[in-house]
Protein backbone atom coordinates (compact mmCIF):
# COMPACT_ATOMS: atom_id res chain seq x y z
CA UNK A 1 144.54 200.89 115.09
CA UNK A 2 146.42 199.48 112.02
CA UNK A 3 144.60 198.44 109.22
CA UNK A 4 145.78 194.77 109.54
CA UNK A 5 144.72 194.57 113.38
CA UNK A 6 141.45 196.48 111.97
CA UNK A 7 140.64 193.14 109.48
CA UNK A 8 141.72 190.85 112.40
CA UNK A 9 138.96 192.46 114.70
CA UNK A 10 136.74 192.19 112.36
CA UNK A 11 137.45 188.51 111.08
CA UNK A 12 136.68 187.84 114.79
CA UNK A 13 133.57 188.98 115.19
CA UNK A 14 132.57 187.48 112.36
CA UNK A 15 133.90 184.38 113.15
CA UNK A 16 132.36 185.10 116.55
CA UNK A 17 129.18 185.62 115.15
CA UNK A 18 128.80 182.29 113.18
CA UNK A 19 129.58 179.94 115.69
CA UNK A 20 126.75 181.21 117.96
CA UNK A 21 124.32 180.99 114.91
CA UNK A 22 125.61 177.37 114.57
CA UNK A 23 125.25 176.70 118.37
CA UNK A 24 122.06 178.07 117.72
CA UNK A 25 120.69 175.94 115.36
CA UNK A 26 121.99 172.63 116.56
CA UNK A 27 120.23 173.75 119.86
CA UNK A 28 117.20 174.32 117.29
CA UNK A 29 117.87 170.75 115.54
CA UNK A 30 118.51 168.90 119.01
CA UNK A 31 115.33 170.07 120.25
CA UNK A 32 113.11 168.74 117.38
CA UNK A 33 114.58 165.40 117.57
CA UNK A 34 114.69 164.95 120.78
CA UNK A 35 118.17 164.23 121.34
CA UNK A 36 121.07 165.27 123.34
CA UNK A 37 123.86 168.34 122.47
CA UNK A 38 127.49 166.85 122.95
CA UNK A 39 129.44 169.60 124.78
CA UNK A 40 133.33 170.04 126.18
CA UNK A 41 133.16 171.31 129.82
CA UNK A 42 135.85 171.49 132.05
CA UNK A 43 138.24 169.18 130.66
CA UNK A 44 135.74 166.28 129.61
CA UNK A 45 132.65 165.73 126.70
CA UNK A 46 129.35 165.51 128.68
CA UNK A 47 125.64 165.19 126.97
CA UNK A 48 123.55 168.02 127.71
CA UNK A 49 119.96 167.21 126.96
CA UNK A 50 118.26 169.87 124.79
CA UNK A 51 115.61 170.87 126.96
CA UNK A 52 118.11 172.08 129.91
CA UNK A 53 119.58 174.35 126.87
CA UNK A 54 118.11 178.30 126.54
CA UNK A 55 118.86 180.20 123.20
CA UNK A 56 119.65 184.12 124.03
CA UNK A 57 120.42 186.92 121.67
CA UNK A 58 122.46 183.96 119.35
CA UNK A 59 124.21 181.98 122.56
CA UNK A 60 123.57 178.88 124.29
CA UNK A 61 123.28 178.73 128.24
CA UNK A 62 122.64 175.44 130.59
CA UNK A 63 119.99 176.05 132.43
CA UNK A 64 121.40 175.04 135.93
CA UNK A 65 117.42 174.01 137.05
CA UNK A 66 118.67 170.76 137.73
């Protein structure tokens, strides 16, 4: 692997790796105050509310209970 292609690999993962700690902690944040997380899925912005939101090993999942 080049050198150049190595830093881009590594740029992503840690690019990777803070946007699932943020995702993390507005999941966090939402579920103190209550309130929904604002999410795009599949073409449109939908509401999710926190509690039907799991945190796992840095990711958000919906919890399809519903």
């Amino acid at each position: 692997m080049t050198e150049k292609k190595m830093k881009n690999t590594l740029l992503s993962a840690k690019v990777d790796a803070a946007f699932r700690q943020a995702a993390s902690k507005v999941v966090q944040r939402a579920k103190q105050t209550g309130t929904p997380v604002v999410v795009w899925e599949k073409g449109h912005v939908k509401e999710v509310p926190a509690d039907q939101l799991e945190l796992t090993a840095g990711e958000t999942k919906q919890n399809d209970s519903e």
